[in-house]
N, C-alpha and C. Protein backbone atom coordinates (compact mmCIF):
# COMPACT_ATOMS: atom_id res chain seq x y z
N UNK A 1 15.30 22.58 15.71
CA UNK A 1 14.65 22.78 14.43
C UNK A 1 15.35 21.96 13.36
N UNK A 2 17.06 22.29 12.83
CA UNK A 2 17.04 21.49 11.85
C UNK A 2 18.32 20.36 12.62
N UNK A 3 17.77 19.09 12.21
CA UNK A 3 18.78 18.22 13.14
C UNK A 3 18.91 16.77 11.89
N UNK A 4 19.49 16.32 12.50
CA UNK A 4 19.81 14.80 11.58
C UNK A 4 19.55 13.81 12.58
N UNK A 5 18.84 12.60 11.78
CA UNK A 5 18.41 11.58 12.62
C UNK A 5 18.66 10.45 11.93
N UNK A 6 18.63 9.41 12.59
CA UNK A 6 19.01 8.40 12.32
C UNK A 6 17.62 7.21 12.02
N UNK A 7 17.29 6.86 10.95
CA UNK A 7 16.13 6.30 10.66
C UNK A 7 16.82 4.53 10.13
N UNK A 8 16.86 3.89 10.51
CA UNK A 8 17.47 2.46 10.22
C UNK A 8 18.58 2.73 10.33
N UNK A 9 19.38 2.90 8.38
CA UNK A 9 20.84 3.09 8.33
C UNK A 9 20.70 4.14 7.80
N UNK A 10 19.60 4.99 7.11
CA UNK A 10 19.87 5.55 6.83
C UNK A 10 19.81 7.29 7.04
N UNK A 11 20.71 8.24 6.77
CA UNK A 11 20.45 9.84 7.74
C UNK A 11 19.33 10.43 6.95
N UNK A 12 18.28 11.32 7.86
CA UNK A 12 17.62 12.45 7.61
C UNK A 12 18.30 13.76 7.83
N UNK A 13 17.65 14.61 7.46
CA UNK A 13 17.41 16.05 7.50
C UNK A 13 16.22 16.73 7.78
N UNK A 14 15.91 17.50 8.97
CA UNK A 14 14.76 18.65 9.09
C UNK A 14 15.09 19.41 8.64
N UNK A 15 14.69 19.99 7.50
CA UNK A 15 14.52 21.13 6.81
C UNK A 15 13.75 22.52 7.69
N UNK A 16 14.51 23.75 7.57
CA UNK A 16 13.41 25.02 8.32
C UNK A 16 12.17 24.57 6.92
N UNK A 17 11.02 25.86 6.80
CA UNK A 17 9.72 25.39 6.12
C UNK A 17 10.74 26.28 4.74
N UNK A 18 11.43 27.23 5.27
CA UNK A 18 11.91 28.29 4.14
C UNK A 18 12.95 27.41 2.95
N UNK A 19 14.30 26.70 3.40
CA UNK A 19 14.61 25.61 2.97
C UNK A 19 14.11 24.65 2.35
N UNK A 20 12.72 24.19 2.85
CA UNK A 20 12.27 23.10 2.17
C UNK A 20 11.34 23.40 0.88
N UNK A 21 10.60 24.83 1.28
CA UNK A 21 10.06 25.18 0.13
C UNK A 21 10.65 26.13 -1.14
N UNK A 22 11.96 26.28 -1.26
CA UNK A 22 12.70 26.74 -1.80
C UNK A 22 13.61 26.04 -2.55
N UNK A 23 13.70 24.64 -1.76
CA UNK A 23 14.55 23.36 -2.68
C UNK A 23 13.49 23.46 -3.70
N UNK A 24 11.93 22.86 -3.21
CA UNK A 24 10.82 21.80 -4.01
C UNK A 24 10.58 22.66 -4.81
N UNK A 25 10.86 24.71 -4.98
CA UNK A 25 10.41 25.14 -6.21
C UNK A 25 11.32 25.18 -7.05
N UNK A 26 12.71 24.96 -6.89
CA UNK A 26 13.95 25.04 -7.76
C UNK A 26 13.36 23.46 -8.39
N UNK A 27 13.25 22.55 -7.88
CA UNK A 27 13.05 20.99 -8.51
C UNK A 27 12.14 21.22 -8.91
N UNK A 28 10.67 21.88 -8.84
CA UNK A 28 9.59 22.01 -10.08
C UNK A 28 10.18 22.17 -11.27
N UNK A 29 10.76 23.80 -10.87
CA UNK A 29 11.46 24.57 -11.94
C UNK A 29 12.04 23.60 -13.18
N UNK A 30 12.67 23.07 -12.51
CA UNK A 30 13.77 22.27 -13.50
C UNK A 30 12.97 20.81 -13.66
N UNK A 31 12.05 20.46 -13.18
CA UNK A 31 11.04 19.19 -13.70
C UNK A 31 10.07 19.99 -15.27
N UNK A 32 9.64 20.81 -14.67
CA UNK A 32 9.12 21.66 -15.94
C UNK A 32 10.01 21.80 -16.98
N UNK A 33 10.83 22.57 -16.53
CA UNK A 33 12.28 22.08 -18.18
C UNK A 33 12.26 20.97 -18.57
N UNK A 34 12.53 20.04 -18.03
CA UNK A 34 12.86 18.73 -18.60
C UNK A 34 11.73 18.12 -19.34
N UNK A 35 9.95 18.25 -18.96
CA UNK A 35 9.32 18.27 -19.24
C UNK A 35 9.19 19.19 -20.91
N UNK A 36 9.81 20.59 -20.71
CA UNK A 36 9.74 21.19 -21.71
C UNK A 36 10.35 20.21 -23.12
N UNK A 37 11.62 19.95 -22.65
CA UNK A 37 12.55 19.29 -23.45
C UNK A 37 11.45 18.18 -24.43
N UNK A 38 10.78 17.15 -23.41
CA UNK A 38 10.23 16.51 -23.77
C UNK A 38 9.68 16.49 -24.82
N UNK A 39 8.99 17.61 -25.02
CA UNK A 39 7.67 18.46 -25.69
C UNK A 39 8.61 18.55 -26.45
N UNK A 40 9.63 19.38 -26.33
CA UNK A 40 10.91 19.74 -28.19
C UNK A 40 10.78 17.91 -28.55
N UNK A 41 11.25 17.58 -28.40
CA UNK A 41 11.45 16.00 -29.17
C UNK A 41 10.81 15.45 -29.60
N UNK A 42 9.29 15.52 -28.91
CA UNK A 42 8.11 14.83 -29.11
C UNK A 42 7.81 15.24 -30.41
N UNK A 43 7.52 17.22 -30.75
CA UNK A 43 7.64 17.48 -31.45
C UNK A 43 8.18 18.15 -32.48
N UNK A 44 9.75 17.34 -32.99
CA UNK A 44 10.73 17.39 -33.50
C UNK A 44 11.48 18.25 -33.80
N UNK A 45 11.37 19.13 -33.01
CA UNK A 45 12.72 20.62 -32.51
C UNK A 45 13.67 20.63 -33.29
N UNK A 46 14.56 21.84 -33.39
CA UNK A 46 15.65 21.70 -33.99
C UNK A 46 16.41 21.52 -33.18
N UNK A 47 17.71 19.96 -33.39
CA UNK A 47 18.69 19.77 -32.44
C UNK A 47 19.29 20.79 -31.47
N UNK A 48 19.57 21.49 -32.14
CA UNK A 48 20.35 22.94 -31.07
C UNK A 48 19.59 23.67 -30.13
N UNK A 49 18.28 23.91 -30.53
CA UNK A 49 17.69 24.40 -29.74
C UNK A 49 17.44 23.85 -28.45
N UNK A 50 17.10 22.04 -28.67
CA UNK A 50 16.85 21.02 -27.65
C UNK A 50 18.32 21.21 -26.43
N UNK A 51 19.45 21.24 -27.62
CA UNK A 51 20.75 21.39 -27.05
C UNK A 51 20.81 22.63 -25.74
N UNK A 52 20.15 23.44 -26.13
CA UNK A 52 20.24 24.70 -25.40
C UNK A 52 19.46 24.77 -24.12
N UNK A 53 18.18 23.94 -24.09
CA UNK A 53 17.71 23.63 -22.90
C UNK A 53 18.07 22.71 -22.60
N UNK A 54 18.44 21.65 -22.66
CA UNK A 54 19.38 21.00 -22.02
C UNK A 54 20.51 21.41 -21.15
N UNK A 55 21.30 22.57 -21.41
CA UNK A 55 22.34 23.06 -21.05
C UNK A 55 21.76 23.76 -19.61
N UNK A 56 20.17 24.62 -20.36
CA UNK A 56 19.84 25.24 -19.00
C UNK A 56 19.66 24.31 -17.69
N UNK A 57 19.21 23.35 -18.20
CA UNK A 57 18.42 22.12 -17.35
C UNK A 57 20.26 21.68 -16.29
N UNK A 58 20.56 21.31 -16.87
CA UNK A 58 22.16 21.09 -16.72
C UNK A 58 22.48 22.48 -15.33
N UNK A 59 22.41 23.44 -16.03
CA UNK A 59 22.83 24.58 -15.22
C UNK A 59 22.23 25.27 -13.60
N UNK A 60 20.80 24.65 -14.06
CA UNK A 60 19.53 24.42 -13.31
C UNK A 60 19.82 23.51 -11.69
N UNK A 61 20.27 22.37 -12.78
CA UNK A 61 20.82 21.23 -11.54
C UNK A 61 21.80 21.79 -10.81
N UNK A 62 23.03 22.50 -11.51
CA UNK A 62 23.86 22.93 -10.47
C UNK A 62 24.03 23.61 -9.74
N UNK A 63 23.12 24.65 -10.27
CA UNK A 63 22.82 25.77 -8.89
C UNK A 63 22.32 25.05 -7.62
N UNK A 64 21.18 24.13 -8.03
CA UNK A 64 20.11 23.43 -7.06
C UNK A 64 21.26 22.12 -5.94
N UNK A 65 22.38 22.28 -6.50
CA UNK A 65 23.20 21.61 -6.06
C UNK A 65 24.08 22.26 -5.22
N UNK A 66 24.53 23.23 -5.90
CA UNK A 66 25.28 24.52 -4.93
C UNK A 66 23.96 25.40 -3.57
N UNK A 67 22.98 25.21 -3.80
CA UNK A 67 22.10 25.73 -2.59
C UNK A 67 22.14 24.60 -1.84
N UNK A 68 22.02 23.61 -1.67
CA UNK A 68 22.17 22.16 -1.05
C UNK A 68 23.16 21.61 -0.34
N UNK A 69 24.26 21.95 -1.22
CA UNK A 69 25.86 21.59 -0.79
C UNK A 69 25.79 23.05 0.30
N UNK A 70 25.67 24.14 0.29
CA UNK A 70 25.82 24.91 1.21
C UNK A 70 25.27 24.87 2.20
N UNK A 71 23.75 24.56 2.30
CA UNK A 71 23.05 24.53 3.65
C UNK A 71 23.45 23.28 4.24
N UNK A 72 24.14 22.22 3.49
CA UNK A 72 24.59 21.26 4.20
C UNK A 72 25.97 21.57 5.16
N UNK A 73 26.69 22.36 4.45
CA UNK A 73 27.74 22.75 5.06
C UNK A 73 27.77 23.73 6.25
N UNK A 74 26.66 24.16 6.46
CA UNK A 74 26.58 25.55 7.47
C UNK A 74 25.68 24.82 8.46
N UNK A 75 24.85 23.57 8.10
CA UNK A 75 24.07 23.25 9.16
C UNK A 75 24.90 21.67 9.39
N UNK A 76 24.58 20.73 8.85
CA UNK A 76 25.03 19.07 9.13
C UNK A 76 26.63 19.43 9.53
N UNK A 77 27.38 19.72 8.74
CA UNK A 77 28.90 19.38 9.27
C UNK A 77 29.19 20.55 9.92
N UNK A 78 28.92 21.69 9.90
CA UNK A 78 29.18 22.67 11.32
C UNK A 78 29.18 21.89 12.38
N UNK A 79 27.66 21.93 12.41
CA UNK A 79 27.09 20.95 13.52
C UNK A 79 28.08 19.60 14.31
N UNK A 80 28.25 18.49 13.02
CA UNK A 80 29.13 17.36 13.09
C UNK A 80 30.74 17.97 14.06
N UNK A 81 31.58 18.71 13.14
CA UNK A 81 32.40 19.13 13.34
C UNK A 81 32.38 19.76 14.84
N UNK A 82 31.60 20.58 15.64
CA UNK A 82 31.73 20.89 16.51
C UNK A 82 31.33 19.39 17.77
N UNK A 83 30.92 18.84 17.41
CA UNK A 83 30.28 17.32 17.70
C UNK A 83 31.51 16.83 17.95
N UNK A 84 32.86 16.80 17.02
CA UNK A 84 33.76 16.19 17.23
C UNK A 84 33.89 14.93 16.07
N UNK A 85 32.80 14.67 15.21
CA UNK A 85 32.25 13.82 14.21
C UNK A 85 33.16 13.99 13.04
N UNK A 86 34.50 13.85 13.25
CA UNK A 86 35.48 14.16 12.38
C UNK A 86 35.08 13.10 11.08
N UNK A 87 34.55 12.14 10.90
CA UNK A 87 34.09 10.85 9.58
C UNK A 87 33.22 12.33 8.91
N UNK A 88 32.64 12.99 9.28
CA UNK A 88 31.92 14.17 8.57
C UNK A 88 32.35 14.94 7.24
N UNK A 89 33.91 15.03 7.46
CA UNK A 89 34.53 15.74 7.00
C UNK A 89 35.43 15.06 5.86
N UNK A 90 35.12 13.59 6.15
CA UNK A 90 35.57 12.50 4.66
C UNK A 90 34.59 12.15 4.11
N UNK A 91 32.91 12.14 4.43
CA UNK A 91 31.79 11.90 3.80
C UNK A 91 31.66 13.27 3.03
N UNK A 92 31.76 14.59 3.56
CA UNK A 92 32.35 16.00 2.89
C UNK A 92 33.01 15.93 1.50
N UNK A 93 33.89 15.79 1.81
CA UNK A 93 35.32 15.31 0.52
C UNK A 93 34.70 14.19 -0.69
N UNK A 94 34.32 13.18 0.50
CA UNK A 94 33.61 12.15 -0.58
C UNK A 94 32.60 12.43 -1.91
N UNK A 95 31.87 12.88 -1.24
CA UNK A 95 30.38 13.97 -1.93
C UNK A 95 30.80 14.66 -3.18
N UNK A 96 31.77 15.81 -2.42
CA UNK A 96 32.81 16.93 -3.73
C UNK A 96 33.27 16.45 -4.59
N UNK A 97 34.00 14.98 -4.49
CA UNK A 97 34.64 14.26 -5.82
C UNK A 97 33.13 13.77 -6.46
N UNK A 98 32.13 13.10 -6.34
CA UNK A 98 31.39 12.58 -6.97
C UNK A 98 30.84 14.34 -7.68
N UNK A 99 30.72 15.68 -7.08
CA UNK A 99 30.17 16.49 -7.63
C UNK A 99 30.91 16.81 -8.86
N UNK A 100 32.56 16.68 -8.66
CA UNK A 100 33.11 17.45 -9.72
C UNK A 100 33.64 16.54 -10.78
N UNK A 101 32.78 15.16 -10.73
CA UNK A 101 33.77 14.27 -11.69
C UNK A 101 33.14 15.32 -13.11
């Protein structure tokens, strides 16, 4: 069911249907914010307020990032790791610094 493949150079992911439709409503979610935002600017909001969805939008992303980073970790590098795919576990590390700059 969920496996990684190799398509040219670059990796996939099979998503279960529950996973996949649970990412794409968190990314509506937060396309609609941003969208919202839009709408404040377009028509000329008060800075702070814009500020404030922004922050959600911001906050939005990181959850949607922390559900992601986890199912990656319990499915791809479990997986890897028991594989013996020890490079897994520096593409791992790699990822975390770009998350927490």
């Amino acid at each position: 069911m969920e496996k990684e493949q190799e398509c040219c150079c670059h990796k996939t992911k099979e998503r279960s249907e529950k996973e996949y439709k649970e990412l794409l409503n968190r990314l509506s979610r937060i396309e609609g914010q941003v969208r919202g935002i839009k709408g404040m600017v377009e028509k000329d909001a008060y800075c702070t307020d814009i500020l404030t969805q922004v922050a959600a939008v911001g906050a939005a992303l990181n959850s949607f990032s922390r559900v992601l980073l986890e199912n990656h970790i319990k499915t791809c590098v479990t997986r890897d790791i028991k594989e013996g795919k020890e490079e897994t576990v520096d593409e791992l590390l790699a990822t975390l610094q770009k998350l927490m700059k």
